[in-house]
C-alpha atoms as a PDB file:
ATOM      1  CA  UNK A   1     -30.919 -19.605-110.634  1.00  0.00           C
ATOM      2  CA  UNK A   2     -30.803 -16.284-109.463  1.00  0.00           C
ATOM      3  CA  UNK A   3     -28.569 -13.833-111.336  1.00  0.00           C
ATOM      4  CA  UNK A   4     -27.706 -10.012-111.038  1.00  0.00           C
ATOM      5  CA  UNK A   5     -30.770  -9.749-113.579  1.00  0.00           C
ATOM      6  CA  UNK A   6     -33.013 -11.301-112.117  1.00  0.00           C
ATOM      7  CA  UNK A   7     -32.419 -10.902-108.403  1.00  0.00           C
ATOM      8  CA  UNK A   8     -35.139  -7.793-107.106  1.00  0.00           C
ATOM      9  CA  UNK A   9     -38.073 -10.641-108.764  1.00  0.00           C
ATOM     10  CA  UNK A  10     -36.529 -13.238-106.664  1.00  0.00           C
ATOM     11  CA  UNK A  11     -36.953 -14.797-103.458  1.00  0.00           C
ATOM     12  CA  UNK A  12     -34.266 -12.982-100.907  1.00  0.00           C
ATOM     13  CA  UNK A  13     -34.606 -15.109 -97.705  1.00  0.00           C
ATOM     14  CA  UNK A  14     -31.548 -17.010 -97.337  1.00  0.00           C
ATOM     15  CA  UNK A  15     -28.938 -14.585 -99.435  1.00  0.00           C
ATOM     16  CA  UNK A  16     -26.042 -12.719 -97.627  1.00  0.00           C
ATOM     17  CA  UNK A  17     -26.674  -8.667 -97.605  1.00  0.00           C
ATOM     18  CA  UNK A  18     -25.128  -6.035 -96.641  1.00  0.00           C
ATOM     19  CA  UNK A  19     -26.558  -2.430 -96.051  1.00  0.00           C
ATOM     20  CA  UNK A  20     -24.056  -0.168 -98.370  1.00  0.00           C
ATOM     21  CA  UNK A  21     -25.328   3.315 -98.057  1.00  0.00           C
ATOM     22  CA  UNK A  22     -28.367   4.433 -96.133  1.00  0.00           C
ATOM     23  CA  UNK A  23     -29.993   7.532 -95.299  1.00  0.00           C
ATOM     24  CA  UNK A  24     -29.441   6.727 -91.281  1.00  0.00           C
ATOM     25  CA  UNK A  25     -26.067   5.894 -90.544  1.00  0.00           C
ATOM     26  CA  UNK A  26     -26.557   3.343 -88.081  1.00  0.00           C
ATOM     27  CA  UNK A  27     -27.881   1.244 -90.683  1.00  0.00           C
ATOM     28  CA  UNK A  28     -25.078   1.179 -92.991  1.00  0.00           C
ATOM     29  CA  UNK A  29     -22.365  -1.684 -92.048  1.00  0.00           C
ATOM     30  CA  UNK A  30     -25.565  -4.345 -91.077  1.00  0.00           C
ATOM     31  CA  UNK A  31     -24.181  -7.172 -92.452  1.00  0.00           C
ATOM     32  CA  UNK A  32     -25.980 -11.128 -92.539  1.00  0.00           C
ATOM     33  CA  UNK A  33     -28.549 -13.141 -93.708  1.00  0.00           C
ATOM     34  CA  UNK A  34     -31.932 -12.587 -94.839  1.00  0.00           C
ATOM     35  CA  UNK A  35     -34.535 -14.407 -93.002  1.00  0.00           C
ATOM     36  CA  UNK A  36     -37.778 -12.396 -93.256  1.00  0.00           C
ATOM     37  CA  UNK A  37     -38.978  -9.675 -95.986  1.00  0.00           C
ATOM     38  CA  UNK A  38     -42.018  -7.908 -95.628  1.00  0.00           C
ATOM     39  CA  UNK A  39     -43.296  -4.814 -98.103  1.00  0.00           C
ATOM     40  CA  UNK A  40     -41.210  -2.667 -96.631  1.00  0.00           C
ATOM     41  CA  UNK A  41     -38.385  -4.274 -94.750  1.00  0.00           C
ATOM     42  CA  UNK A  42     -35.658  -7.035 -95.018  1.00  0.00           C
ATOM     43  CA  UNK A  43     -34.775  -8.722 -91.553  1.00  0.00           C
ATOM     44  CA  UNK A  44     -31.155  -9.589 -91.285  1.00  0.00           C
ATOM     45  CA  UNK A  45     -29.634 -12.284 -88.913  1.00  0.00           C
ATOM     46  CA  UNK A  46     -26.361 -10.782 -88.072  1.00  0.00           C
ATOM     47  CA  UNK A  47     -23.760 -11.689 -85.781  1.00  0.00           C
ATOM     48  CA  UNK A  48     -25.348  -9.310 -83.631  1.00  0.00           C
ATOM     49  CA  UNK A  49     -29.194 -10.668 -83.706  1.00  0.00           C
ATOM     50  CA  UNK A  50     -32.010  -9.996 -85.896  1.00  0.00           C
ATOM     51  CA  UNK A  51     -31.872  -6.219 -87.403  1.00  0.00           C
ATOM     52  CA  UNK A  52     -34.614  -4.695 -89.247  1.00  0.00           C
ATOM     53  CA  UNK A  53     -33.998  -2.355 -92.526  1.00  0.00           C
ATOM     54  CA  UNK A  54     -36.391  -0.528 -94.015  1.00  0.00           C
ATOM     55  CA  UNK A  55     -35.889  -0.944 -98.343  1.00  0.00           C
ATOM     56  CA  UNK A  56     -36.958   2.626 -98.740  1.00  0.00           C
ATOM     57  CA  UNK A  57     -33.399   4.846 -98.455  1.00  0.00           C
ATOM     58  CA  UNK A  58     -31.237   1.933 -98.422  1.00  0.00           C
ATOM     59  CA  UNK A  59     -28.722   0.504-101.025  1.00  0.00           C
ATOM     60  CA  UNK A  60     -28.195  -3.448-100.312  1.00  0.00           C
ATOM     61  CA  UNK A  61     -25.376  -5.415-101.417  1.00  0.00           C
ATOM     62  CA  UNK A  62     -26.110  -9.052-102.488  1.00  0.00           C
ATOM     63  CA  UNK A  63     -23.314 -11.510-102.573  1.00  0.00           C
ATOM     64  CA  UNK A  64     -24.618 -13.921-105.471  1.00  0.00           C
ATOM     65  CA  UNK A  65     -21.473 -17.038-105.435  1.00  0.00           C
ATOM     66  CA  UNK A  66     -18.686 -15.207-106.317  1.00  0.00           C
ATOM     67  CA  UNK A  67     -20.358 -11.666-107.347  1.00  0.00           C
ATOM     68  CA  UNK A  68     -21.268  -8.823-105.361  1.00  0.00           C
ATOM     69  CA  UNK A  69     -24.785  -6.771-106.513  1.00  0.00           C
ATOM     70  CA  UNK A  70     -25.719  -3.530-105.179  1.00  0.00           C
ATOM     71  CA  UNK A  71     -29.284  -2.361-105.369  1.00  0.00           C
ATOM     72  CA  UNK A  72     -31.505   0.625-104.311  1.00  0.00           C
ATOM     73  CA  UNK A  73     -33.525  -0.655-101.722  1.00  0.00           C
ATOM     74  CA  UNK A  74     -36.691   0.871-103.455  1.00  0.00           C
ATOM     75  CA  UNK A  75     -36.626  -0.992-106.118  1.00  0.00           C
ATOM     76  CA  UNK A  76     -37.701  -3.929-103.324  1.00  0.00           C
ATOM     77  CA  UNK A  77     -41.162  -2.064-102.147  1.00  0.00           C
ATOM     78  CA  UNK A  78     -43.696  -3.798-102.824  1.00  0.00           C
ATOM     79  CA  UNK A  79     -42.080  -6.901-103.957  1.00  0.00           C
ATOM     80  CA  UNK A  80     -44.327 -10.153-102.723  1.00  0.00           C
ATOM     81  CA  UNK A  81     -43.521 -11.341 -99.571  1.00  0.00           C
END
């Protein structure tokens, strides 16, 4: 079960995100589903199509059932594919 805890060891793809604060602007408001993570990036299937975020300057918001989780995109680099 994934928890706020737990959730940067966890598998991502499938969990609603949304980019909070970033260090480009255009960034920030990118709102979906996960559906590829690499190293370095999180793809997100918006409304939209597919956008690609780079974890490094980012701050993602999770939306675990009925709680929201924000965390620093950095603390994602690296993390297993």
């Amino acid at each position: 079960m994934i928890t706020p805890k737990n959730l940067i060891r966890h598998e991502l793809i499938g969990l609603e995100v949304e980019v909070v604060n970033a260090k480009s602007v255009n960034q920030v408001g990118i709102k979906g589903t996960i559906v590829e993570e690499t190293n370095n990036t999180l793809v997100v299937d918006t409304p939209k199509g597919e956008k690609t975020v780079l974890k490094n300057n980012v701050t993602f918001r999770f939306t675990l059932e009925n709680q929201m989780v924000d965390v620093d995109g950095e603390r994602l680099v690296g993390k297993p594919e």
